[in-house]
Structures are given as C-alpha cells and as structure tokens.
Protein backbone atom coordinates (compact mmCIF):
# COMPACT_ATOMS: atom_id res chain seq x y z
CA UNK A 1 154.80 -123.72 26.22
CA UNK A 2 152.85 -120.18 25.32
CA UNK A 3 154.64 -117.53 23.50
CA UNK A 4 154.44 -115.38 25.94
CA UNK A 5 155.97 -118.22 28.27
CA UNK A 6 159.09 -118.45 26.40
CA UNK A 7 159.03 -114.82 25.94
CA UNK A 8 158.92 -114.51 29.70
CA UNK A 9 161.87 -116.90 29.95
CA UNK A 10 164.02 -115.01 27.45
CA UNK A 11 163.38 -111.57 29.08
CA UNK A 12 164.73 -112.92 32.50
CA UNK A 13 167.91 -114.53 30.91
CA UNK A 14 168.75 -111.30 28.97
CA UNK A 15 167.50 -109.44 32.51
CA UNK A 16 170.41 -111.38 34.51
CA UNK A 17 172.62 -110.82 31.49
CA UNK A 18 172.58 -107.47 32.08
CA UNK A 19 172.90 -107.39 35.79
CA UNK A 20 176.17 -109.03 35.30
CA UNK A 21 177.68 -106.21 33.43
CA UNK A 22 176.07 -102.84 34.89
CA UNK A 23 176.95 -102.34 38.23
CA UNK A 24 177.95 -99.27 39.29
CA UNK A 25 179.16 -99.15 42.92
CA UNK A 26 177.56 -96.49 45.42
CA UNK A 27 181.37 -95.56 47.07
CA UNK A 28 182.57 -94.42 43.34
CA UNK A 29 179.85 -91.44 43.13
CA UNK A 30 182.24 -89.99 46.37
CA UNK A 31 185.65 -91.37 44.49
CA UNK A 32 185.13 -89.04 41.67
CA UNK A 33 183.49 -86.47 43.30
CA UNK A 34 180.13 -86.93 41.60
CA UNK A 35 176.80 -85.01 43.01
CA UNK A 36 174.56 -87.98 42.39
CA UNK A 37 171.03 -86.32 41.38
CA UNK A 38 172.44 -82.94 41.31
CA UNK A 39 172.77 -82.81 44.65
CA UNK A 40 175.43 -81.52 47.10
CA UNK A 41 176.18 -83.56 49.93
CA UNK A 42 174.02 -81.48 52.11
CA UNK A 43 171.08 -82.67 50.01
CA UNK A 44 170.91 -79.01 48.74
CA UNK A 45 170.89 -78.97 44.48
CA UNK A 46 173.63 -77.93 42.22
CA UNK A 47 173.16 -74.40 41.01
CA UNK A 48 172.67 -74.88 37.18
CA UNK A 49 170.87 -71.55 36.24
CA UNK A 50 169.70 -68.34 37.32
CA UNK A 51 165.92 -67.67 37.23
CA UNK A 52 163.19 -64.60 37.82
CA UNK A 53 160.22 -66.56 38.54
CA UNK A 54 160.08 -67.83 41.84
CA UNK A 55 162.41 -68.55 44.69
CA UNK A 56 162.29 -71.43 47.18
CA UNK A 57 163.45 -70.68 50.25
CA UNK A 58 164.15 -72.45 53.54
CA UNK A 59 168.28 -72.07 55.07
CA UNK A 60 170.10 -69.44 55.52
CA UNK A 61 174.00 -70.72 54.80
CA UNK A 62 176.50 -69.43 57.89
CA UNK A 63 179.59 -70.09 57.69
CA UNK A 64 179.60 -73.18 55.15
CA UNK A 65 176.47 -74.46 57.18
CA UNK A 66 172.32 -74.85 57.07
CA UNK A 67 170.88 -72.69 59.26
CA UNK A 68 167.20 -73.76 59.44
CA UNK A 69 164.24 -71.23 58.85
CA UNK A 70 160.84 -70.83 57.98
CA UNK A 71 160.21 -71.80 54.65
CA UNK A 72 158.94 -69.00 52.27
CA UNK A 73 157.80 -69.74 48.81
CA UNK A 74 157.67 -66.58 46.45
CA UNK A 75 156.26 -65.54 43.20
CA UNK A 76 157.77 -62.97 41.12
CA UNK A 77 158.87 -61.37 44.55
CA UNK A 78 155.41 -62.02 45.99
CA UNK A 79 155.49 -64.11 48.92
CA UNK A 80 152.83 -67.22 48.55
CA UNK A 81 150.87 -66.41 52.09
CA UNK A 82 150.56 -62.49 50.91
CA UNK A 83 148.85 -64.00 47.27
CA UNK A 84 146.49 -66.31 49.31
CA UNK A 85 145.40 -63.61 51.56
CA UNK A 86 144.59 -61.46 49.21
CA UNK A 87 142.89 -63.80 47.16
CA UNK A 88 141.34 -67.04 48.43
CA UNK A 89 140.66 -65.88 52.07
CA UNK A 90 138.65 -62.71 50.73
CA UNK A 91 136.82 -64.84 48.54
CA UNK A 92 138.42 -64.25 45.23
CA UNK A 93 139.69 -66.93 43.02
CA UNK A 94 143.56 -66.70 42.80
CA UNK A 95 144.39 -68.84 39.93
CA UNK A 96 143.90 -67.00 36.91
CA UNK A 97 145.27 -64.07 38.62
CA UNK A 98 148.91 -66.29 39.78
CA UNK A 99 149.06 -67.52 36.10
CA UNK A 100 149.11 -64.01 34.58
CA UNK A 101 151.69 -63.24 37.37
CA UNK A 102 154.00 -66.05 37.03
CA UNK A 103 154.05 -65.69 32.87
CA UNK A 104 154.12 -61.66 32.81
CA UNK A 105 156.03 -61.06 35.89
CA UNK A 106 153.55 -58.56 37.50
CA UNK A 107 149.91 -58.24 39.34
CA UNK A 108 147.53 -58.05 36.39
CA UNK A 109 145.58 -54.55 36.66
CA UNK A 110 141.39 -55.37 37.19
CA UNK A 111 141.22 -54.61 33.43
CA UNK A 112 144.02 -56.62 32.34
CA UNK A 113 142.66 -59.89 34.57
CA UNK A 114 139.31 -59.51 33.33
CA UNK A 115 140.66 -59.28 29.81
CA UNK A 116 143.09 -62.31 30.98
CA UNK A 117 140.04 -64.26 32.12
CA UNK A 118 138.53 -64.06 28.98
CA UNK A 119 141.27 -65.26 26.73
CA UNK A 120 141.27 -68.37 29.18
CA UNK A 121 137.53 -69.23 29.03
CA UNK A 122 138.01 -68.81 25.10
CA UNK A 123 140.81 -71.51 25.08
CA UNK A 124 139.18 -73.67 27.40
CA UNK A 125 137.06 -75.70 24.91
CA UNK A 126 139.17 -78.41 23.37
CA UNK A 127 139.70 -78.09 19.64
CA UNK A 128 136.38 -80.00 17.84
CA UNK A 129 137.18 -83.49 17.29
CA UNK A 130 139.48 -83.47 19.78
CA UNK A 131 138.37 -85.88 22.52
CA UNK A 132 136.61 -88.36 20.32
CA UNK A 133 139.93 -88.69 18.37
CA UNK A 134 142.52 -88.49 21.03
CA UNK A 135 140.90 -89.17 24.18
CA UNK A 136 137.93 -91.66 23.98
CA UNK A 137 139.03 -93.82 21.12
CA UNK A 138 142.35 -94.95 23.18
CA UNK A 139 141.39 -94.92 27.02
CA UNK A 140 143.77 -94.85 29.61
CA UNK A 141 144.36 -96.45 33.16
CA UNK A 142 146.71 -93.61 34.09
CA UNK A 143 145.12 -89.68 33.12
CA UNK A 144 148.70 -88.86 33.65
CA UNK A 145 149.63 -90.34 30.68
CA UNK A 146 146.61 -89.49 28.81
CA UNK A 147 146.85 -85.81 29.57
CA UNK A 148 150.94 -86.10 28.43
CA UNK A 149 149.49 -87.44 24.98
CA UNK A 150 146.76 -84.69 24.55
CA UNK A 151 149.38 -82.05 24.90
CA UNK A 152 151.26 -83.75 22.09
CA UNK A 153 148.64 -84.15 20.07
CA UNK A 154 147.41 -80.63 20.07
CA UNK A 155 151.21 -80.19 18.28
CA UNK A 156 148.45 -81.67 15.42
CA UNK A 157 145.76 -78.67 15.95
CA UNK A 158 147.46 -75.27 16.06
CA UNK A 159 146.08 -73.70 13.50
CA UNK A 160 150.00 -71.69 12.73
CA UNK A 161 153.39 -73.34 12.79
CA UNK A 162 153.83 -74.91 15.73
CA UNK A 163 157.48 -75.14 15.66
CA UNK A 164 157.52 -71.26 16.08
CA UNK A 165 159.26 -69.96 18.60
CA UNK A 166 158.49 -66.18 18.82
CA UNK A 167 157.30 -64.58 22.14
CA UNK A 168 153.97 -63.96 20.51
CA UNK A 169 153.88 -67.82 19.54
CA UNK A 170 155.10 -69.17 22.67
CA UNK A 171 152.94 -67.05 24.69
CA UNK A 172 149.61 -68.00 22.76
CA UNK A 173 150.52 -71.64 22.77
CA UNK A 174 151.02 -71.79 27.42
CA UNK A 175 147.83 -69.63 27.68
CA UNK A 176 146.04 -72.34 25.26
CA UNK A 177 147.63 -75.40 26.73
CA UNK A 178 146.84 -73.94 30.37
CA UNK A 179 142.95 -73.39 29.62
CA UNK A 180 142.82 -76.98 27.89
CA UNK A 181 144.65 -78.99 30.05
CA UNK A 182 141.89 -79.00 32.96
CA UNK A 183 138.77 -80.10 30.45
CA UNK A 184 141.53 -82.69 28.93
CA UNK A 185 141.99 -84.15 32.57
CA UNK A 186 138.48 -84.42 33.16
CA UNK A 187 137.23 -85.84 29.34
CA UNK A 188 140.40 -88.41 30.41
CA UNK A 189 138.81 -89.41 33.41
CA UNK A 190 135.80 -89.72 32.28
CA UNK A 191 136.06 -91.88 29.77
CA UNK A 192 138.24 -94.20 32.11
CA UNK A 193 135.66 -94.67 34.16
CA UNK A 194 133.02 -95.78 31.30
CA UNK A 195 136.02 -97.91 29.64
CA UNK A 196 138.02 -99.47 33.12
CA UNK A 197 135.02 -98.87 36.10
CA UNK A 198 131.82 -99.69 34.22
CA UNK A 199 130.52 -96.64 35.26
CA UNK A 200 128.32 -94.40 33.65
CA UNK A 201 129.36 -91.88 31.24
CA UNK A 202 128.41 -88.35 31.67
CA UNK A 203 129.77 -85.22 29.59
CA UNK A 204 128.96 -81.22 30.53
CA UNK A 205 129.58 -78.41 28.13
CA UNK A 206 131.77 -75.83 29.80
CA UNK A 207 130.46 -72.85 31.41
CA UNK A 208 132.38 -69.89 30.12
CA UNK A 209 131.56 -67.84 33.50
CA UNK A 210 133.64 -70.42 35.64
CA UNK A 211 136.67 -69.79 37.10
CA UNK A 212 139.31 -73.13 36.49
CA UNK A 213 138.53 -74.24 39.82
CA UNK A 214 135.05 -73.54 39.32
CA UNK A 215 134.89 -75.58 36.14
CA UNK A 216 136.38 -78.62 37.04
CA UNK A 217 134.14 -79.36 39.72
CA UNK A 218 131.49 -78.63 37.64
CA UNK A 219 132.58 -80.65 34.77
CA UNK A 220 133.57 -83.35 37.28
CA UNK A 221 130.51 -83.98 39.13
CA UNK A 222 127.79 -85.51 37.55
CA UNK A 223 125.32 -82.97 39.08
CA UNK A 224 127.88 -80.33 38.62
CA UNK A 225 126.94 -78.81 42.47
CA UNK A 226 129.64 -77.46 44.50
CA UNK A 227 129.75 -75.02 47.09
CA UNK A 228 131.91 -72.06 47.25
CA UNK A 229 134.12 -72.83 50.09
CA UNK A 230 134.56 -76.22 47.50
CA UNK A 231 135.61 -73.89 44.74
CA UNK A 232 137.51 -71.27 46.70
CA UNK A 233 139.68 -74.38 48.22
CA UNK A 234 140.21 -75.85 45.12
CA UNK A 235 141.57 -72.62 43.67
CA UNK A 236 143.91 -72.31 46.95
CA UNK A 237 145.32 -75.95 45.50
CA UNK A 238 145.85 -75.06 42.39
CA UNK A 239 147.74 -71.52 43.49
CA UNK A 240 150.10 -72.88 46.04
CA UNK A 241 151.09 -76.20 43.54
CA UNK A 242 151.43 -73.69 40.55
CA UNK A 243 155.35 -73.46 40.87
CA UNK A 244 158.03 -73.87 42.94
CA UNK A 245 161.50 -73.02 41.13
CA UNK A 246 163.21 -74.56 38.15
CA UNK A 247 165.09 -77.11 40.05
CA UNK A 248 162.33 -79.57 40.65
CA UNK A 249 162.44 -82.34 38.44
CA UNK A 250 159.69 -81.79 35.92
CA UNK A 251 160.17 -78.17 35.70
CA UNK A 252 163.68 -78.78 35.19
CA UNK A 253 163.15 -81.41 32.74
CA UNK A 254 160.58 -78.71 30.91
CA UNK A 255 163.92 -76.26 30.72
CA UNK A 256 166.23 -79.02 29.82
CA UNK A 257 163.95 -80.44 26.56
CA UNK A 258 163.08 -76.32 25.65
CA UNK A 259 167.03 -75.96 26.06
CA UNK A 260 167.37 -78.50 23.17
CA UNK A 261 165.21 -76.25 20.85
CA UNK A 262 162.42 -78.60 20.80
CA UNK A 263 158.72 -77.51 20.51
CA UNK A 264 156.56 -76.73 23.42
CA UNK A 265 154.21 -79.56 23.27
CA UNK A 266 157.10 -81.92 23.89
CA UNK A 267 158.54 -80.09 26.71
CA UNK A 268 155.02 -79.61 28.31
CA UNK A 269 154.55 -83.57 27.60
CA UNK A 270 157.82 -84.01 29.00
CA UNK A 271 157.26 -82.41 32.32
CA UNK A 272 153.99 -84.43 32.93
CA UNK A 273 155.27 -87.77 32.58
CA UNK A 274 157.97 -86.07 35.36
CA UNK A 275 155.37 -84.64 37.48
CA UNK A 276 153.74 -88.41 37.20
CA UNK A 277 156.59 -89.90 39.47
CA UNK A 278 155.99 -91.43 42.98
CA UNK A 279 159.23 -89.04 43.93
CA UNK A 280 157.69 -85.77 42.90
CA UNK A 281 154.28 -85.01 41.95
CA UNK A 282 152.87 -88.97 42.56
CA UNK A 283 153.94 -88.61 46.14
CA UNK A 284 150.80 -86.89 46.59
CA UNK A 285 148.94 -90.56 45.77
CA UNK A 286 151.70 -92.30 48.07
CA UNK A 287 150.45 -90.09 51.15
CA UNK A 288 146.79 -91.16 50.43
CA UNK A 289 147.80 -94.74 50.13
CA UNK A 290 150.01 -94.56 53.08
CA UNK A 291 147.41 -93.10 55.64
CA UNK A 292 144.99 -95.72 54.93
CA UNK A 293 147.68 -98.28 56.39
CA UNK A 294 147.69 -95.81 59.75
CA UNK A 295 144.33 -96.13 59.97
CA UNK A 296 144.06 -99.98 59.61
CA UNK A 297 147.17 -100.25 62.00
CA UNK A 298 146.70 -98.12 64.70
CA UNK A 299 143.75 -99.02 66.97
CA UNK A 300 143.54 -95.76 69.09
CA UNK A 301 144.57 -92.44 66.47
CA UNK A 302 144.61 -90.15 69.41
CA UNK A 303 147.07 -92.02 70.90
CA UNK A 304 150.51 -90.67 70.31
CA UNK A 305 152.02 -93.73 71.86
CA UNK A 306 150.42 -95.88 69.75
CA UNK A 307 151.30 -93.08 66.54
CA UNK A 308 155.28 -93.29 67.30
CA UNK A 309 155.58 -97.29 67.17
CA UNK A 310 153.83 -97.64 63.80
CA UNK A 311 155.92 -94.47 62.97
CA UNK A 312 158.88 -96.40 63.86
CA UNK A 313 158.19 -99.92 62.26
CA UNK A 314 157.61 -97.87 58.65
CA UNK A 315 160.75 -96.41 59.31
CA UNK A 316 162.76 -99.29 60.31
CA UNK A 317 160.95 -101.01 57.01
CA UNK A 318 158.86 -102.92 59.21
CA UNK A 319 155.48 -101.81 57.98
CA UNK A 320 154.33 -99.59 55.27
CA UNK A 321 155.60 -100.29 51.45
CA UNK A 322 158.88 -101.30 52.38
CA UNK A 323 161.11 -98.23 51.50
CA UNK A 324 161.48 -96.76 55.46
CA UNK A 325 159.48 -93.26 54.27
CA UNK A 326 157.04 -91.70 56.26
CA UNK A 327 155.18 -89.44 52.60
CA UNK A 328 154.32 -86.43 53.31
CA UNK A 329 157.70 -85.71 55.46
CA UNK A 330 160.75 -83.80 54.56
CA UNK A 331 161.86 -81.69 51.68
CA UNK A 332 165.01 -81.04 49.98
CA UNK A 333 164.85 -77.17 50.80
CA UNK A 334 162.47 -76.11 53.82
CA UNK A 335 163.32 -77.08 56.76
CA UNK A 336 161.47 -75.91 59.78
CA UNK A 337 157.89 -75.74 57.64
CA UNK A 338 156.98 -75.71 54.17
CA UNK A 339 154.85 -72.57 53.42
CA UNK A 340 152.59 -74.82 51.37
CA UNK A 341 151.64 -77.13 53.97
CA UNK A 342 151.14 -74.28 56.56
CA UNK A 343 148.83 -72.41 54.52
CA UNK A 344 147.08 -75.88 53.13
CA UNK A 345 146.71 -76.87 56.68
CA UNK A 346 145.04 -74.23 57.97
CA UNK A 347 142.39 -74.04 54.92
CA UNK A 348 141.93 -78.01 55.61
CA UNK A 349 141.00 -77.52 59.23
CA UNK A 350 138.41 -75.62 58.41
CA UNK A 351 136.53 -77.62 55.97
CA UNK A 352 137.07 -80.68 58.38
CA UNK A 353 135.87 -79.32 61.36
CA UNK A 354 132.96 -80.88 62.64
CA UNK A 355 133.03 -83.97 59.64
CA UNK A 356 134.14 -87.31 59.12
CA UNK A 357 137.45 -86.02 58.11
CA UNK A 358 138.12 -84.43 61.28
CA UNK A 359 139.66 -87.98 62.84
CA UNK A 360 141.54 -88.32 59.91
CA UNK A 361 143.06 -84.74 59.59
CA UNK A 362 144.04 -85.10 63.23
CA UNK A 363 146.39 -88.08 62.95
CA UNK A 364 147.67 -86.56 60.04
CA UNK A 365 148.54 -83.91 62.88
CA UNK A 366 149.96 -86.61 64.80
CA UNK A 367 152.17 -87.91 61.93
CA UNK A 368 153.51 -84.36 61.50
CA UNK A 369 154.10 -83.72 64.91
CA UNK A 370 155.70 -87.33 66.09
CA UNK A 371 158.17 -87.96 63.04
CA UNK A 372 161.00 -86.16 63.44
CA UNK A 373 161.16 -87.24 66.93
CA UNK A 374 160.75 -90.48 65.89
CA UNK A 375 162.95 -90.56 62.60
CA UNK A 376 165.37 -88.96 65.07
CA UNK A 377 165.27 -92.09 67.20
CA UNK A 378 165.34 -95.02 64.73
CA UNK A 379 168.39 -93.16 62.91
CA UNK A 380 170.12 -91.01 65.09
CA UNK A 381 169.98 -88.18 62.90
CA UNK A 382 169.87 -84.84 63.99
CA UNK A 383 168.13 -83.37 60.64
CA UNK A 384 165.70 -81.20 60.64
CA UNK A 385 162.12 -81.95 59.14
CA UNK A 386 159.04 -80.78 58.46
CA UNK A 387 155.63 -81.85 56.71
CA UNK A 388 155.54 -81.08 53.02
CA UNK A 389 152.65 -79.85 50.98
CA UNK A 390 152.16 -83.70 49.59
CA UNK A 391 150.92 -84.43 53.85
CA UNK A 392 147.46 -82.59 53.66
CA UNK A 393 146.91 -82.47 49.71
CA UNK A 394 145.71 -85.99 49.27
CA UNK A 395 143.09 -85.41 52.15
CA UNK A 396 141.79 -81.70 51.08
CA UNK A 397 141.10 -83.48 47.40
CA UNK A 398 139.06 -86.20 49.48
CA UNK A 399 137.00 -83.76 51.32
CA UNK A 400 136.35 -82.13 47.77
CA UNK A 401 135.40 -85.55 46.30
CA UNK A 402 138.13 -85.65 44.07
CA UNK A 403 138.89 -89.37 42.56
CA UNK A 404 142.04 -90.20 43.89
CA UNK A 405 143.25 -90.66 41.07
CA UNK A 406 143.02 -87.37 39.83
CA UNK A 407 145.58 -85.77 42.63
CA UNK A 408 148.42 -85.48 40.26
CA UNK A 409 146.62 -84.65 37.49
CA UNK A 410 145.45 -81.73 39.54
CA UNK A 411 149.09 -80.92 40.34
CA UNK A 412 150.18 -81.30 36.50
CA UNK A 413 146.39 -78.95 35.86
CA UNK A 414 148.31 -76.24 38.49
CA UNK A 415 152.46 -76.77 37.54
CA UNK A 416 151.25 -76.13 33.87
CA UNK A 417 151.11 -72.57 34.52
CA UNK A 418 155.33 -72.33 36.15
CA UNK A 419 156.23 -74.93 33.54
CA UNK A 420 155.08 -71.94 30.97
CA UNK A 421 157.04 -69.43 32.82
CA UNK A 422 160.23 -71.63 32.50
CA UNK A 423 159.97 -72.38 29.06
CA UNK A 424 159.72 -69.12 27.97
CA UNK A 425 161.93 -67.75 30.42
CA UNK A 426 165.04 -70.81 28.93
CA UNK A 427 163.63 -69.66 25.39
CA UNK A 428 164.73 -65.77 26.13
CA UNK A 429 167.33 -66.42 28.53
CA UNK A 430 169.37 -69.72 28.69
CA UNK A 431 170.53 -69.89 24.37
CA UNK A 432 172.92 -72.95 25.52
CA UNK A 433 171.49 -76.44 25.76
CA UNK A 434 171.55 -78.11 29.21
CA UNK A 435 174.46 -81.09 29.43
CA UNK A 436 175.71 -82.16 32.46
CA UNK A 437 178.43 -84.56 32.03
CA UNK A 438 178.42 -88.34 33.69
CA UNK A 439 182.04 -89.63 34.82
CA UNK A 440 182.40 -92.88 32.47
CA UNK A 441 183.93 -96.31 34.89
CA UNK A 442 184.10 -98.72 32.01
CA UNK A 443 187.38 -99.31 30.43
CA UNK A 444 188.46 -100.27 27.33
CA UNK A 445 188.72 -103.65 26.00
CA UNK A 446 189.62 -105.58 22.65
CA UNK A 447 186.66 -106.19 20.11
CA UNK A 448 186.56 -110.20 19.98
CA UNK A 449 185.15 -111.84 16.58
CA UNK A 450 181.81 -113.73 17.41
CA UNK A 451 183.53 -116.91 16.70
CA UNK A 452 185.86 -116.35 19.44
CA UNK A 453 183.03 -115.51 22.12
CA UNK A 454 181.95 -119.20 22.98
C-alpha cells in the first residue's frame, strides 16, 4: 500500500470522526434567534455600519414589508446609468474617472483626471523583478490566487513602511495596487498558459497612453488589436463591477481584516480570495458554465416551451450541477432589475447584433424572461426576481475574447478600486474592530485521562 494510500485512508477515518461530533442543526439558527450569514429573515443583511461610498438600492420598506422597485446602484450620490452616459456611451473611458470618484468622493475636474491618469500609467509597470520572482517562477492554475499572492508580495516592494497607515500612505498604496493589479492578471495568465496549456508565451511592454481597459486588451492579445467599441465595452465592465456597498462579502471581508489594524496588502489579498467564490464574484464563471448545458439541452433556443422545462428540471435538481440554481438569477437586494444587468444588457445587444453571439444572447433573454415564472411554479413562491449583472457578464467577456478564465479576475481588476474606498473609509471612520458574536451549543463536559478513553 502507497503512502499516499494509507494517507488517503487516515484522512477519511479522521473525516467521519469529525462528522460525528460537529453537527449543528438548521432549526437551532431560529431557536436562538441567530441571522445565519448576516441575514434577516427577509434575506435582507444585518446593518453593521454606516458608509459614504455607494448605496445599493432595490425595496422600499412599508409598513415592516419589501416593496419591490427598480434597482438603482449609486456612486458617491451619482447614480450608475447617469456615470455610463456620460462616459462610455459618448465615447469616453469611465474607469479612471469612477476610481478617482469612488476614493475622493467627487467628479475629478479635466485637470485633476488628466493629472489622475498619469499617476495611474506611472504605477502601472510592475516593480522590476517582479514577475520573474513572483509570478513566473511559481505558476498558477487559478489567476485568482496568483493575483491574491502578488498583492502580498508587493507588501515586499514599497519602497516606505508599509505598515503605515497615514492618509497619504494609504492613498499612495490603492492608487499603486489599482494600476498594478491589471498587468499582474495578465503576466498571471500568461504564464499559465506557457506552464498548464502548452501555449506560446508572448509578453508586451505597456503603453503608457492606454486607458486600463485599453491596456489589457492590448497586453492580452497577442497582436494587441482591438477595436474601440472592444475597449469602450470593456471599460463599461470594469465601471459598473467597480463597487457595490460594503456589505458584499469581499468588500466586507476587506473592512473586517482593515478593522483589525492589519496592513493593506492583506486586506486587498483578503478580498480577492472572497471575490474568488462561486457565491460572489465566481458566479460570473458558473453562468458561463451553466449556459453551455442550455445549449447542449435544449434543441430549439427560440422555443420558450422548450426554455421553461429545462428551466424547471435545473430547478427541481434534475439537470444542471445539482444545486436547483438557475446563475445569473436573483439578488439579495434588487428586486424588479438590477441596474447592472440593464445597462450591461443593452451595451451587449449591440455588439451581438448581427454575430454568432446573437443566438446565444437571445436565450439568455429567454432565461431572464421565463424564470421567475418558472421558479414560481416548481416552488410556489411568490418572490420577486430579476437577472443579475453575473447573467450577461460571462457572454460580453466572450464576445471580447476574454479567456474564461479571466472573468473574475476582471471583476477583482474592477472591485479593487471600492475595496480602496472601504479600507480607507474603516481606516478614518470605523476605530472598533468588527466581531460579531456566534451563539456557542456545546456544553460542558468532564476532561477524561487518555487511559480512561478506550
């Protein structure tokens, strides 16, 4: 028998060891009154702080109950759709522009965004040494992970002390990490696919005249051509996925690690292996995965007959992965539409219009339209649901040519930017750590000598 045999065999018995003794039954989280995830029993979360930066909104409370409404999503007081239109759809690039908002808590000036612009392009180059050290001589599977590690490791390369924690500090330190973390993503990738795919390894120098969207295509593709309804889409992603409140779970975890006192990096690093899970940010990867099962089980897409019984198998945890969710569906704040997904919609239409997408964005269409009716149905639930941003992401980065396994990166390349808002906002603001409290079941027992254990 291997080693790795018997190891196998001792993991399991220790693995049904521990089953026997930590069970926690589901009816006790109502005995004791416990909001299981933070969560009321509405679904809506706990209030646990009080924040300036952005505001999610999509109920209106009447009378102790959810009114539903059309979800807004704003910035600093700016509402997203008003930042989009006056960026993207005239052709500007929004992204640098929505980072100096988020961080300073006003429109930058022209001056003060050009002068913005310029910091960024300075701190977009990686520190020298950098990738060959930290990237390329330990490859990843997951750029996830490997973008979580280069934020850490750049603890290793400011040039001051990086456990400062004055504005000035703090400030220097999310405008660097912001600029960085896009040519990190990409040097990550890249050097996946030479080490994992076999593929050819191909590195550009940045182009300090590119906008972020602007560079990563550039520095993604291997002739670095894109077109500039390409780039201006790509900075519409990164805008509308740049934040969304402190009580999603990574930028949540970002204020409860800065809460502790800890440095930057690790909070940063802390919020990206968040971001990383299927339930928030990796949902985005679920979507893809989960649209290429509608296409290989639904013989007519057009048909919404055909749409509603595959609908209702996945729900019923007949089809599909298993877990009864239809990705890209539902949110735990908007209700009749997410803002994101409206405005991401639209932009995707465009660019699939008259392509090989086009068949696929349409039963996307179908899957938004036909679910609640359908989850309605199989459950008998009244609740109302719309399509989240997650829906039309995974297709928009598909039209772009965007690996798909760069989609959360992207949204980790994006949340960077509200991640830095939070942080410094808990730094100025919050001076108490974060500790909820957990409602201990187990009771207490007399120690027993090991020779009285059999």
């Amino acid at each position: 028998m291997s080693l790795e045999t018997m190891n196998n065999s001792a993991i399991n018995s220790l693995c049904g060891e521990f089953m026997k003794h930590n069970k926690i039954s589901p009816e006790l989280y109502e005995k004791y009154q416990v909001k299981r995830g933070l969560r009321n029993s509405d679904g809506t979360g706990v209030l646990a702080g009080i924040t300036n930066i952005c505001n999610v909104h999509g109920y209106i409370v009447n009378e102790g109950e959810r009114e539903p409404m059309e979800g807004e999503l704003i910035y600093r007081g700016y509402s997203i759709a008003d930042i989009v239109a006056n960026t993207t759809e005239k052709g500007r690039f929004g992204f640098e522009e929505t980072v100096y908002l988020l961080l300073f808590g006003e429109l930058p000036t022209k001056e003060q965004l050009v002068g913005f612009n310029s910091i960024l392009s300075e701190y977009r180059e990686l520190p020298p040494g950098f990738s060959e050290d930290m990237i390329f001589k330990a490859p990843s599977k997951n750029i996830m992970n490997k973008m979580a590690r280069s934020v850490l490791a750049l603890y290793s390369y400011e040039s001051g002390d990086p456990e400062e924690q004055s504005l000035q500090a703090e400030l220097r330190r999310a405008i660097s990490i912001i600029a960085r973390l896009p040519s990190a993503m990409v040097d990550a990738y890249q050097i996946k696919r030479r080490y994992y795919d076999h593929e050819s390894l191909y590195m550009h120098p940045l182009n300090p005249d590119e906008c972020t969207a602007e560079s990563i295509l550039s520095t993604l593709r291997p002739d670095r051509v894109y077109t500039p309804e390409e780039a201006q889409l790509l900075d519409l992603m990164l805008i509308i996925h740049a934040e969304h409140g402190g009580g999603n779970n990574s930028t949540f975890t970002c204020r409860t690690l800065t809460s502790s006192g800890t440095d930057a990096y690790s909070a940063y690093a802390g919020a990206i292996g968040s971001l990383k899970g299927h339930r928030h940010g990796g949902a985005n990867f679920k979507v893809i995965a989960q649209l290429e099962s509608f296409k290989e089980n639904i013989a007519h897409w057009d048909n919404d007959s055909e749409v509603e019984d595959y609908l209702s198998k996945v729900i019923r945890k007949e089809a599909g992965d298993g877990t009864g969710l239809i990705y890209g569906m539902g949110h735990a704040v908007y209700t009749l539409s997410d803002p994101r997904a409206v405005i991401l919609k639209k932009n995707a239409m465009k660019l699939a219009a008259g392509t090989p997408f086009e068949d696929e964005f349409m039963l996307l269409d179908a899957v938004e339209r036909l679910t609640p009716k359908v989850f309605a149905e199989v459950k008998g639930s009244s609740k109302v649901m719309c399509a989240n941003v997650d829906l039309y992401s995974g297709l928009v980065y598909r039209m772009l040519k965007i690996p798909v396994e760069l989609n959360t990166p992207l949204f980790a390349v994006s949340r960077i930017a509200g991640w830095s808002a939070h942080r410094i906002e808990e730094l100025m603001t919050g001076n108490r750590i974060i500790r909820p409290a957990y409602k201990a079941i187990n009771k207490r027992r007399p120690y027993k000598p090991l020779e009285d254990r059999g």
